[in-house]
Protein backbone atom coordinates (compact mmCIF):
# COMPACT_ATOMS: atom_id res chain seq x y z
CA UNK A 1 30.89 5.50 -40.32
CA UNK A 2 33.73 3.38 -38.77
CA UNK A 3 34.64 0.08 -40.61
CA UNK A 4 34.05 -2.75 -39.10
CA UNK A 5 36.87 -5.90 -38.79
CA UNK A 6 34.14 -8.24 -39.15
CA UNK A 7 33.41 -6.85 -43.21
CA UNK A 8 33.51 -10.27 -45.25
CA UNK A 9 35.71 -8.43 -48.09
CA UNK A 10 37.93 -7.36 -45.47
CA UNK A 11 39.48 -11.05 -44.59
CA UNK A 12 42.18 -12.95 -46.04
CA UNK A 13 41.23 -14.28 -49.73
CA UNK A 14 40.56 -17.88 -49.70
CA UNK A 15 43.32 -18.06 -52.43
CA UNK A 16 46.15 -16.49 -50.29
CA UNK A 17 45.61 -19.64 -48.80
CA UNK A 18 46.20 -21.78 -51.18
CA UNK A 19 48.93 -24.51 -51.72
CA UNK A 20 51.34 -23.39 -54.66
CA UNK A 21 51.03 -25.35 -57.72
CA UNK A 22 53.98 -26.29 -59.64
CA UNK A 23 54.75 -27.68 -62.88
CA UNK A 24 57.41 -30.57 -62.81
CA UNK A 25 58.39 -31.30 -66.31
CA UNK A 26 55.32 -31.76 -67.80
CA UNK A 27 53.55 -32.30 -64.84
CA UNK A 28 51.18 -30.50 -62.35
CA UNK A 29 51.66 -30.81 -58.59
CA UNK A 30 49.90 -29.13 -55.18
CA UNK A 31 52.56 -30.35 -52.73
CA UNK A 32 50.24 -33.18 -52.05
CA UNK A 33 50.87 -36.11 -54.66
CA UNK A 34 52.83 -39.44 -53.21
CA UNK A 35 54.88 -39.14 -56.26
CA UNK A 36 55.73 -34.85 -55.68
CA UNK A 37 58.65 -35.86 -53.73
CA UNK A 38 60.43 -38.34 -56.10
CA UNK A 39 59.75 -36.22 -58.51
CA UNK A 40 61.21 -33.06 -57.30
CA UNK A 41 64.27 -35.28 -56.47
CA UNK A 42 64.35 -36.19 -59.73
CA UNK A 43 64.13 -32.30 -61.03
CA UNK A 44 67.11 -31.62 -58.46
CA UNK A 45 69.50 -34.72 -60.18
CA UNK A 46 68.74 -32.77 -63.42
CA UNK A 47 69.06 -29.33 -62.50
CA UNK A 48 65.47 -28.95 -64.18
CA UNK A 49 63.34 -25.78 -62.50
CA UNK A 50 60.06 -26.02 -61.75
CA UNK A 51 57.39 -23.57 -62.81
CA UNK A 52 55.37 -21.64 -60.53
CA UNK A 53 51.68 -21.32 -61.60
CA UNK A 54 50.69 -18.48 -59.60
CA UNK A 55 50.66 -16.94 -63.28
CA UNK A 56 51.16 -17.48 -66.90
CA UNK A 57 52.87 -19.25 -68.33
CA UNK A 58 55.18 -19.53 -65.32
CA UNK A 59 56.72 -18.49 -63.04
CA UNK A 60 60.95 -20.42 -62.92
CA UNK A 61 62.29 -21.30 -59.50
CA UNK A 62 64.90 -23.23 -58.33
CA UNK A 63 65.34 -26.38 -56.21
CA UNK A 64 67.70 -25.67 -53.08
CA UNK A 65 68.66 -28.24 -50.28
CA UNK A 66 68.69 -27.15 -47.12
CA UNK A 67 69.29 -29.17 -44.38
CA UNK A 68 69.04 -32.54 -45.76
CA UNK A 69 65.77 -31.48 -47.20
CA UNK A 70 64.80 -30.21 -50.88
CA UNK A 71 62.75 -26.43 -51.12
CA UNK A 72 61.05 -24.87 -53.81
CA UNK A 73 62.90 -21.26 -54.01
CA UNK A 74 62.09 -18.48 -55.93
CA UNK A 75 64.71 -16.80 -57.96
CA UNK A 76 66.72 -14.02 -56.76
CA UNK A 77 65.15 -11.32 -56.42
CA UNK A 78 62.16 -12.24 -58.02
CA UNK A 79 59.05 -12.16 -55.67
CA UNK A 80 57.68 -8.89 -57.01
CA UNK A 81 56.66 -10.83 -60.04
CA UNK A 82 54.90 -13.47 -58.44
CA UNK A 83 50.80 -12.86 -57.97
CA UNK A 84 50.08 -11.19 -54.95
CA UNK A 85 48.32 -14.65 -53.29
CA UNK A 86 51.35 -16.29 -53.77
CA UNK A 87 53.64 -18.00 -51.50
CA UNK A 88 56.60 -16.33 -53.16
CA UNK A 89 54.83 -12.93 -53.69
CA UNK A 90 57.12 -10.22 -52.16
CA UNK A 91 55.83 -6.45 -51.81
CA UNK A 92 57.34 -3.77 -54.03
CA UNK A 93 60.91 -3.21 -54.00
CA UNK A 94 60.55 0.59 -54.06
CA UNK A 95 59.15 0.48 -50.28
CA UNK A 96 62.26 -0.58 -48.84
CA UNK A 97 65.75 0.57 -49.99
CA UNK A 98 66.05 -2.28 -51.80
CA UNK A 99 64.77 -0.31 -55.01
CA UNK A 100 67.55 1.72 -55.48
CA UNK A 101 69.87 -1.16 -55.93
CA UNK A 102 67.99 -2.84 -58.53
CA UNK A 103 69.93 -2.44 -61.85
CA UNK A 104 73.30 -0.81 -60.27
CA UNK A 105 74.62 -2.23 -56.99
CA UNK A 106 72.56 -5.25 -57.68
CA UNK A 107 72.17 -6.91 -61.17
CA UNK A 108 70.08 -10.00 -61.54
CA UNK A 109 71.14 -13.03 -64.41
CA UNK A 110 67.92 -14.50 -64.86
CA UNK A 111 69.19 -17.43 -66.86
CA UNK A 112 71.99 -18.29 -64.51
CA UNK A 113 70.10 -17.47 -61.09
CA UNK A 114 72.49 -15.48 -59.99
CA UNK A 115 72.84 -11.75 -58.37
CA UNK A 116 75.76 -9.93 -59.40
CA UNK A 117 76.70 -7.47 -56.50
CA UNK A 118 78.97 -4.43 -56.70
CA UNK A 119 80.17 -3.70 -52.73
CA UNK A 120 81.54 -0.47 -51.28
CA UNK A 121 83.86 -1.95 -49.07
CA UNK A 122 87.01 -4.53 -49.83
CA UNK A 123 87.18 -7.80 -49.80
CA UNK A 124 90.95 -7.87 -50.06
CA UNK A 125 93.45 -5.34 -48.52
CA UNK A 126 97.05 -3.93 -49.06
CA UNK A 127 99.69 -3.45 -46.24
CA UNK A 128 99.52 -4.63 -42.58
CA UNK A 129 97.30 -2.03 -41.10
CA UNK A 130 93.08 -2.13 -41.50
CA UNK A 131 92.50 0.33 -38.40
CA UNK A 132 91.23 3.05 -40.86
CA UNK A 133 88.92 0.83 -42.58
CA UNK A 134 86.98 -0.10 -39.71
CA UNK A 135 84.57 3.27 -39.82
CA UNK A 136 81.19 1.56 -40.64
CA UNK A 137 79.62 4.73 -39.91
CA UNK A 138 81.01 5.29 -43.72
CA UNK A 139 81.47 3.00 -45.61
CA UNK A 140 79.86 0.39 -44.09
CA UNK A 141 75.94 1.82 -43.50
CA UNK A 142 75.42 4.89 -43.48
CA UNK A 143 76.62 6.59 -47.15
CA UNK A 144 73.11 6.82 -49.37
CA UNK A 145 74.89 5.31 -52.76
CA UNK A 146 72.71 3.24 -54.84
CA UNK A 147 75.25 1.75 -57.32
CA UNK A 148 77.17 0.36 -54.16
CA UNK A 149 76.08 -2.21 -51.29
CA UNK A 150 77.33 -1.10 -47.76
CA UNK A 151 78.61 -3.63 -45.17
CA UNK A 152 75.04 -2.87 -43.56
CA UNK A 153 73.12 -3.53 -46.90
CA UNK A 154 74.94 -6.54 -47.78
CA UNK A 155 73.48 -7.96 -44.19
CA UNK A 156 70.04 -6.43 -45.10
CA UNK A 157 70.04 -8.20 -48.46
CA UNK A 158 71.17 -11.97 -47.00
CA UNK A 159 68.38 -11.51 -44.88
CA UNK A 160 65.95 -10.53 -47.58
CA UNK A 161 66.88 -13.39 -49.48
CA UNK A 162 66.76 -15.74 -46.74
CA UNK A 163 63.18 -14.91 -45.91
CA UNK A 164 64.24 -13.76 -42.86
CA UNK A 165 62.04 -11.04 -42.68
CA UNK A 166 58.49 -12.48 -43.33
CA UNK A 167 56.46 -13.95 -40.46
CA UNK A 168 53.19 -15.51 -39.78
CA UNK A 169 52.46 -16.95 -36.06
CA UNK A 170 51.93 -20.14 -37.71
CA UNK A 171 55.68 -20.09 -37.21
CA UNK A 172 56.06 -19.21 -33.25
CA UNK A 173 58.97 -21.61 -31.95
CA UNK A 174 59.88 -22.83 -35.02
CA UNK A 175 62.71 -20.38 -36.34
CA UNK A 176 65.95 -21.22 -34.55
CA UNK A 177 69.76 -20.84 -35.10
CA UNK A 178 69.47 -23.74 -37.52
CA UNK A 179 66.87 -22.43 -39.71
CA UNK A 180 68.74 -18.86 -39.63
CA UNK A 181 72.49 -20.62 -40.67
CA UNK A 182 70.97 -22.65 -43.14
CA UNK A 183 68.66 -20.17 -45.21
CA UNK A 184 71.90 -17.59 -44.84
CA UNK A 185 74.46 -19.89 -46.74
CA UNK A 186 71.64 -21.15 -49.62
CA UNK A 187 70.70 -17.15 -50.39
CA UNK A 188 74.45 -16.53 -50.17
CA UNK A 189 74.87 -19.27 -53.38
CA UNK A 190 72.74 -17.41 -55.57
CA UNK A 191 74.98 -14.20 -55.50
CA UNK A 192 78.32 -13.80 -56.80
CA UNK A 193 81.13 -10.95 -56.11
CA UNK A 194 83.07 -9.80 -59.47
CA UNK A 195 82.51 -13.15 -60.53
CA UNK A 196 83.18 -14.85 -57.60
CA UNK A 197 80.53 -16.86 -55.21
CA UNK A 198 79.91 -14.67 -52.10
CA UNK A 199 79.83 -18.30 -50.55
CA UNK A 200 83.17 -19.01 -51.00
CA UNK A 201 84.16 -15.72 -49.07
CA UNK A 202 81.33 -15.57 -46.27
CA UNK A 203 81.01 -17.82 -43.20
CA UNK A 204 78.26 -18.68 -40.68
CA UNK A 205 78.67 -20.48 -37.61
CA UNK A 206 77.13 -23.37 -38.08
CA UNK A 207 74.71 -24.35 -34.68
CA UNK A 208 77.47 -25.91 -31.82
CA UNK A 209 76.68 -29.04 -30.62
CA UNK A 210 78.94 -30.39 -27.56
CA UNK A 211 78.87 -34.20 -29.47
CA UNK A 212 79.97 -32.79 -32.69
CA UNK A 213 82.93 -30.66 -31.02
CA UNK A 214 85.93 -31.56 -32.88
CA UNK A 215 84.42 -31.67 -36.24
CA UNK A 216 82.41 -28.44 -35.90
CA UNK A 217 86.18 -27.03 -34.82
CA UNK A 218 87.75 -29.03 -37.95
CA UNK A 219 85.14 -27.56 -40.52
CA UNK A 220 86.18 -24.31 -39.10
CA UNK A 221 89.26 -24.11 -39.25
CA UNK A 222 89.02 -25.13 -43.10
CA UNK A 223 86.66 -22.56 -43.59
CA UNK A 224 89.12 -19.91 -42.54
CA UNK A 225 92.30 -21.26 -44.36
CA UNK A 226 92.58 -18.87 -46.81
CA UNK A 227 92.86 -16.09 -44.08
CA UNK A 228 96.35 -17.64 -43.04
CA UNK A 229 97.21 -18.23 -46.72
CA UNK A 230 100.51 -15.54 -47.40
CA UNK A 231 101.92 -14.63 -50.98
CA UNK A 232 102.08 -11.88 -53.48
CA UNK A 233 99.97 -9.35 -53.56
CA UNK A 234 96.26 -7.85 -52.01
CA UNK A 235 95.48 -9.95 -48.88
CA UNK A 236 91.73 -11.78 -49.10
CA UNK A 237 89.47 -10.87 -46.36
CA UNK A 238 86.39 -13.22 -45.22
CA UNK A 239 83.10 -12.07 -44.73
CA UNK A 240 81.56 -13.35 -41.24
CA UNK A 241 77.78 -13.19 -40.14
CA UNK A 242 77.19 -14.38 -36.94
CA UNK A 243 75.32 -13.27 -33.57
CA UNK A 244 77.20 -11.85 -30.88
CA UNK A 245 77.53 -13.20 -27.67
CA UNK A 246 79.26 -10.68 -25.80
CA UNK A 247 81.66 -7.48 -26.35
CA UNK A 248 84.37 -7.94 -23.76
CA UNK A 249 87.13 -5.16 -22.57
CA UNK A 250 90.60 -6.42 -24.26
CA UNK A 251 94.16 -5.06 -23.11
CA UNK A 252 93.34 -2.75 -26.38
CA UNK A 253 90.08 -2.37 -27.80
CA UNK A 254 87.62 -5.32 -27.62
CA UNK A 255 86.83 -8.88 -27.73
CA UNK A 256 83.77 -9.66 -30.23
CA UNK A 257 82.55 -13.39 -28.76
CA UNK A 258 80.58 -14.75 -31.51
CA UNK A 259 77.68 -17.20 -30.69
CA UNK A 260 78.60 -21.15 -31.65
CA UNK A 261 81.89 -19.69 -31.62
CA UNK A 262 83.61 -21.28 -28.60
CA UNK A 263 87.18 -20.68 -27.93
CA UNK A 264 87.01 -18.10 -30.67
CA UNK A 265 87.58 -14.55 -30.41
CA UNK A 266 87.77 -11.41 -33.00
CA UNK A 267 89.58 -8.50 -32.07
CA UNK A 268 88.08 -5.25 -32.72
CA UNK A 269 90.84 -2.05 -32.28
CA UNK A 270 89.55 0.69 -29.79
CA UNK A 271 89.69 3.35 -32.54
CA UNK A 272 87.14 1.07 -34.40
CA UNK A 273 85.21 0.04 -31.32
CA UNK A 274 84.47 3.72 -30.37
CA UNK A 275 83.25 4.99 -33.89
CA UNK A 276 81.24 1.36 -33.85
CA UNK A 277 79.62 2.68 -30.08
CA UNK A 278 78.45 6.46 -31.79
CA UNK A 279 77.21 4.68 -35.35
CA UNK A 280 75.38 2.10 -33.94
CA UNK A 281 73.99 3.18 -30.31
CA UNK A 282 70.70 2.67 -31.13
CA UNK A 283 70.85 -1.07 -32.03
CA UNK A 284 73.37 -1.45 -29.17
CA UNK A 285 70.89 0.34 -26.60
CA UNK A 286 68.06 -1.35 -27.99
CA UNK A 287 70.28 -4.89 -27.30
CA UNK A 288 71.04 -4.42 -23.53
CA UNK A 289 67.37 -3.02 -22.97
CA UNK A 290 65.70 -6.28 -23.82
CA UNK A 291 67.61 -10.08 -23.40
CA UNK A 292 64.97 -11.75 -25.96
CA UNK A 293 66.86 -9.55 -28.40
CA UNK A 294 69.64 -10.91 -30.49
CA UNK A 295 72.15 -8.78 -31.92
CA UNK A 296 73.70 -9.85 -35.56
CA UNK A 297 76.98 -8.87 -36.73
CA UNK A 298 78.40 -8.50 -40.44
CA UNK A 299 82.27 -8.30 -40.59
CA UNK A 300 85.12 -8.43 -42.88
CA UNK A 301 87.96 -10.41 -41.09
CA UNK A 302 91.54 -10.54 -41.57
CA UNK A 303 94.24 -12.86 -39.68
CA UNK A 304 96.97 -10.98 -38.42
CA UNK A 305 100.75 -12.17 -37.72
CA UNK A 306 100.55 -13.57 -34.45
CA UNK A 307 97.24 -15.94 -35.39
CA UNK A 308 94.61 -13.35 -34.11
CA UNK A 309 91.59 -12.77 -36.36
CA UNK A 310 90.96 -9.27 -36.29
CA UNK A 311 87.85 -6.85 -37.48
CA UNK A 312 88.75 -4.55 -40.39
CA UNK A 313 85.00 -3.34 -40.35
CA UNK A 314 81.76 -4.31 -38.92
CA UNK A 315 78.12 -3.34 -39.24
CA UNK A 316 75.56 -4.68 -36.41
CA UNK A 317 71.99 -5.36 -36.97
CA UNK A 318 69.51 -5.93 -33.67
CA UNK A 319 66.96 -8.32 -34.67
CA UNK A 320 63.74 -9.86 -32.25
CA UNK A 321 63.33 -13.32 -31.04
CA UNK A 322 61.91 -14.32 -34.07
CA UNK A 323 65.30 -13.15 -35.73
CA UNK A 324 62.84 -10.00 -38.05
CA UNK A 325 65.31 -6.89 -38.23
CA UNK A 326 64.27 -3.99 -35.97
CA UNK A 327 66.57 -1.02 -35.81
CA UNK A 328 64.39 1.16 -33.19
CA UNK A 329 62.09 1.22 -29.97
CA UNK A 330 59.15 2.15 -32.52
CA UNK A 331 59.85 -0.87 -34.96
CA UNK A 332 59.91 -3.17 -32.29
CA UNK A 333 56.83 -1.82 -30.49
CA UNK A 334 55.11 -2.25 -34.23
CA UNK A 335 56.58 -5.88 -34.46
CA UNK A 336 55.50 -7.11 -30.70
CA UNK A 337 51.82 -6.75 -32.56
CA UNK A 338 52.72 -8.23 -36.03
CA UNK A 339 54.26 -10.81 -35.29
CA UNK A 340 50.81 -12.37 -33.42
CA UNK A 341 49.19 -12.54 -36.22
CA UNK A 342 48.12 -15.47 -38.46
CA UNK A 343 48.73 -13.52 -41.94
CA UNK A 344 51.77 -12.60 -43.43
CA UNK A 345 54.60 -9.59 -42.22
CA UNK A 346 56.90 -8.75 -44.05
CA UNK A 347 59.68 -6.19 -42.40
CA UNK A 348 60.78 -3.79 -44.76
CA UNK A 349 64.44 -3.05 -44.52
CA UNK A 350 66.71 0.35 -44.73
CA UNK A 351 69.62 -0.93 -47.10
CA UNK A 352 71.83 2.37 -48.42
CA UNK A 353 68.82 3.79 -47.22
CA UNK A 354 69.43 6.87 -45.21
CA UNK A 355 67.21 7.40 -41.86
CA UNK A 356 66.26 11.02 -42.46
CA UNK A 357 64.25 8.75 -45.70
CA UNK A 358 60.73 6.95 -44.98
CA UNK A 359 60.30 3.37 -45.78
CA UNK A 360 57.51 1.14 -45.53
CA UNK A 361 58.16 -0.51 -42.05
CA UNK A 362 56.38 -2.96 -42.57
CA UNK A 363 53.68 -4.59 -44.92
CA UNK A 364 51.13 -7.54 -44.58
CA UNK A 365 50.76 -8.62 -48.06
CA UNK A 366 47.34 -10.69 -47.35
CA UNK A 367 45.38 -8.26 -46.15
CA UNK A 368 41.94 -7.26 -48.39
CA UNK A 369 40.83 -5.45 -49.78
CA UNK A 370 44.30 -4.46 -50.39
CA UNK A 371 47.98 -5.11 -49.05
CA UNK A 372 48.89 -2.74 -46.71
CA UNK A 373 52.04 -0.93 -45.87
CA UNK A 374 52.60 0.34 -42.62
CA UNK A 375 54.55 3.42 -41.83
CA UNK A 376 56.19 4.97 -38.71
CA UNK A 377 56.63 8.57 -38.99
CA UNK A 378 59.61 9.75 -36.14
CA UNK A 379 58.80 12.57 -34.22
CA UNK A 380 61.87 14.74 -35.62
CA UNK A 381 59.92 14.49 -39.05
CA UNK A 382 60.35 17.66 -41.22
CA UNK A 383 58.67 18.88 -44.17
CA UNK A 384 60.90 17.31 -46.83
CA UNK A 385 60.24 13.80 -45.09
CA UNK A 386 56.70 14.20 -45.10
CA UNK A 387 56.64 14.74 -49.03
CA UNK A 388 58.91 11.96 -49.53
CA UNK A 389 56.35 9.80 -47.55
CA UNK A 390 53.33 11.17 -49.48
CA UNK A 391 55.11 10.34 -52.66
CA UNK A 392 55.51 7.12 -52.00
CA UNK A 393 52.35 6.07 -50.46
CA UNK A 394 50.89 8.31 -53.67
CA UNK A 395 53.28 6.10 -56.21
CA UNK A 396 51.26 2.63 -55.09
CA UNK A 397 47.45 2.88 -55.71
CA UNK A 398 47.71 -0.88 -55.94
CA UNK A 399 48.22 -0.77 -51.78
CA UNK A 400 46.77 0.71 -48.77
CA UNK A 401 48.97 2.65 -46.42
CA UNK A 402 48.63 3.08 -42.44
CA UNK A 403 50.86 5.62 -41.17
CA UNK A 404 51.52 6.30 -37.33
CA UNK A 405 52.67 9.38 -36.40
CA UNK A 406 52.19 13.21 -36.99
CA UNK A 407 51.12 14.97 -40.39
CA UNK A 408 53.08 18.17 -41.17
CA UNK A 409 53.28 20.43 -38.01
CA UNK A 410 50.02 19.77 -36.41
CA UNK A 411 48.76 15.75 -35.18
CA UNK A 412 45.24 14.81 -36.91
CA UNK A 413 43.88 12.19 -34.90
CA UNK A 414 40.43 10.42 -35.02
CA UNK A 415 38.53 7.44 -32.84
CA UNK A 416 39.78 4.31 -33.28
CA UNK A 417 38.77 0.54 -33.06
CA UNK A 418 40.60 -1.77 -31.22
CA UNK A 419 41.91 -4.97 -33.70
CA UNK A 420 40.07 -8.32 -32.49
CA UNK A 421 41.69 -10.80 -30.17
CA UNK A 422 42.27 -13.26 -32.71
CA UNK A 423 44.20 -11.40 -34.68
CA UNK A 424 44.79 -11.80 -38.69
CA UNK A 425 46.14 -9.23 -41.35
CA UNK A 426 43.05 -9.80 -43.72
CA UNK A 427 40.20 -9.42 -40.92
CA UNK A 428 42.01 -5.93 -39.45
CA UNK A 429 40.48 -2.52 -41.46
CA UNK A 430 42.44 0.78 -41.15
CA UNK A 431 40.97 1.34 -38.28
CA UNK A 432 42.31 -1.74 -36.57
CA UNK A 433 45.86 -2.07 -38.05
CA UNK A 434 46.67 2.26 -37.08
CA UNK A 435 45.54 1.14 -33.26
CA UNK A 436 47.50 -1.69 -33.46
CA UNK A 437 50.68 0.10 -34.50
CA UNK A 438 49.56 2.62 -31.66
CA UNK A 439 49.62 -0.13 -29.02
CA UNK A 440 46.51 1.08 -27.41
CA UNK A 441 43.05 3.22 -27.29
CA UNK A 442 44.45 6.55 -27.96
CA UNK A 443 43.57 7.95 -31.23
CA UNK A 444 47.28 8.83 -32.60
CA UNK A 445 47.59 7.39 -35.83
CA UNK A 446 45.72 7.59 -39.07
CA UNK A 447 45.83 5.05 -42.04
CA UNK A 448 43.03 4.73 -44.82
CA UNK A 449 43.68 3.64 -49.12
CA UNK A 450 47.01 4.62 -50.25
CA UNK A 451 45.82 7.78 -52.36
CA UNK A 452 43.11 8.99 -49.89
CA UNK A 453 44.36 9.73 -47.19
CA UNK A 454 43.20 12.68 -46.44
CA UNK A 455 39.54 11.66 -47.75
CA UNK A 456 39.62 8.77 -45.22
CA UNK A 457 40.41 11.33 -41.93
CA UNK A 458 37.70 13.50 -43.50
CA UNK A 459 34.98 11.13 -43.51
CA UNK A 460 36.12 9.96 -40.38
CA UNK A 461 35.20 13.35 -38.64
């Protein structure tokens, strides 16, 4: 008997809810108090962290200020351990490629707050020439090595930290430039480069305003000094993020125009531009197909003798309108859905990750009875992708799993519900969320409790 959205034990806990609580000192807050605000400025002057109480006997964060404003920020890489209702909850690492990295490419120094990173590519360079550095379709995103970070996986992993990749459509209009910039250069603080603070090697355009012209230009400039900085030995690169305006024909190669970038151009050479065109054709494709699209860039820079800046590698990332990753026609079809609803998304991201490997696209931790990861399944799957899959969804009783796509060689299908017009990741059953990855009426998808799978399409028949 089909499940209907309407089940009671099917909706959104009340406690997901919830305001977090914090404890100040010795103190208890909700967000609410007059005196929360003084005394998280306080807490911030003293470099105290506040205790989440989502469980016991705490949970430490850190104060950040961003934009003129004080936040309440977990610690690196520490949402897993947060309760599931929680604000700072994130969904197991192991879903994503994120897990991999734990422990190798990425080691975490609880006391300090920081994440130690161990990168695949340089961040400083001997002789004049980068041109053979520039293959990203190496080194920079494609090569599966967990003890490394990729260009690609570096980008991945700012946005992860950022929060970049949850959503709720409490937030429609709301995420800009601004928001993006800002939450970049705070996660970029809390990691650190063979000792060194990644934010003292990456920049972000900051958002152009016409008014502000000069001093945007001045900040700049200062920024990128140590580019133009000569002496003894390895040259220092930079590391820019930034979203790209437009890739323009040069005399050689091409001109990357950055966004809030005016006046500025990178040069990218046209032995670098045409592996970039074969690595990345799908996010480029996917770019020019749709203009609500933006299209995200992660470089290492260099400035050459005549004053040009110029690309020794790249990695691109397309990402939606409300700036979520989405590396495929599928994904975004999936996140055109998601992204109306009221609970959570979170979009799972690739990392080292190779694309012949599942990963859970996406997951709505606030949906009951249990969280549920969503999976596509490409139509090129083969058998050895299909185990990995099952192994994963078997490895997390704790969630459900809703899969879209075909099982083994031959496409099970049964009759599905549509999701209700009001839509919400807690009131959707399996029933709901597999036609609403599907996008319509027709019965192609099949999702049910993470280890029963096949039970689930059984009784369903």
């Amino acid at each position: 008997m089909p499940m209907d959205w309407r089940t009671p034990e099917l909706r959104i806990s009340q406690s997901a809810r919830e305001t977090r609580r914090l404890q100040i000192g010795d103190r208890i807050f909700d967000g609410e108090e007059e005196s929360y605000a003084e005394a998280l400025a306080e807490a911030y002057r003293l470099k105290v962290r506040p205790l989440c109480l989502c469980r016991e006997p705490g949970m430490p964060m850190y104060i950040a200020q961003i934009g003129g404003q004080l936040v309440v920020k977990r610690m690196p890489l520490s949402g897993g351990d947060h309760h599931a209702t929680c604000p700072s909850y994130e969904p197991p690492y192991e879903l994503s490629g994120l897990g991999a990295l734990m422990g190798t490419a990425i080691k975490l120094d609880v006391v300090a707050g920081f994440a130690a990173l161990k990168l695949d590519f340089p961040l400083s360079k001997r002789g004049a020439s980068g041109a053979e550095n520039t293959d990203a379709s190496q080194s920079g995103s494609v090569k599966n090595d967990s003890k490394r970070l990729s260009l690609r996986a570096l980008l991945h992993l700012l946005w992860h930290e950022s929060g970049l990749t949850e959503w709720t459509s409490f937030w429609s209009g709301k995420r800009h430039w601004w928001q993006v910039y800002h939450h970049l250069i705070e996660a970029a603080r809390t990691m650190s480069v063979r000792g060194e603070p990644l934010a003292e090697r990456l920049f972000v355009p900051e958002p152009f305003r016409t008014d502000d012209k000069a001093a945007i230009e001045q900040r700049r400039s200062q920024a990128m000094a140590a580019l133009a900085r000569s002496g003894t030995g390895p040259k220092k690169l930079m590391l820019l993020v930034g979203e790209i305006k437009e890739l323009a024909a040069a005399r050689s190669g091409q001109q990357v125009v950055v966004k809030h970038m005016p006046g500025f151009r990178l040069h990218l050479e046209e032995t670098a531009w045409r592996r970039l065109q074969r690595r990345f054709e799908a996010e480029l494709a996917l770019w020019k197909s749709d203009d609500r699209l933006h299209m995200i860039a992660i470089a290492t820079i260099e400035a050459g003798s005549a004053g040009l800046v110029t690309i020794n590698e790249i990695a691109l990332m397309t990402v939606t309108e409300q700036w979520l990753p989405v590396e495929n026609a599928h994904e975004e079809r999936l996140l055109e859905k998601l992204v109306r609803l009221r609970g959570k998304t979170v979009k799972g991201l690739r990392f080292n990750l190779a694309t012949s490997q599942p990963l859970a696209n996406a997951i709505l931790p606030e949906a009951r009875p249990k969280p549920t990861a969503l999976y596509i399944v490409p139509p090129n799957a083969d058998d050895l992708f299909e185990a990995s899959l099952r192994k994963l969804i078997d490895a997390r009783p704790d969630m459900s799993a809703c899969r879209h796509g075909t099982l083994g060689r031959t496409e099970q299908t049964f009759p599905l519900r549509m999701a209700p017009k009001k839509l919400d990741a807690g009131s959707i059953p399996a029933s709901g969320l597999s036609t609403l990855v599907a996008g319509g009426r027709k019965p192609i998808g099949i999702c049910g409790q993470s280890r029963s799978n096949r039970e689930f399409a059984a009784a369903r028949r």
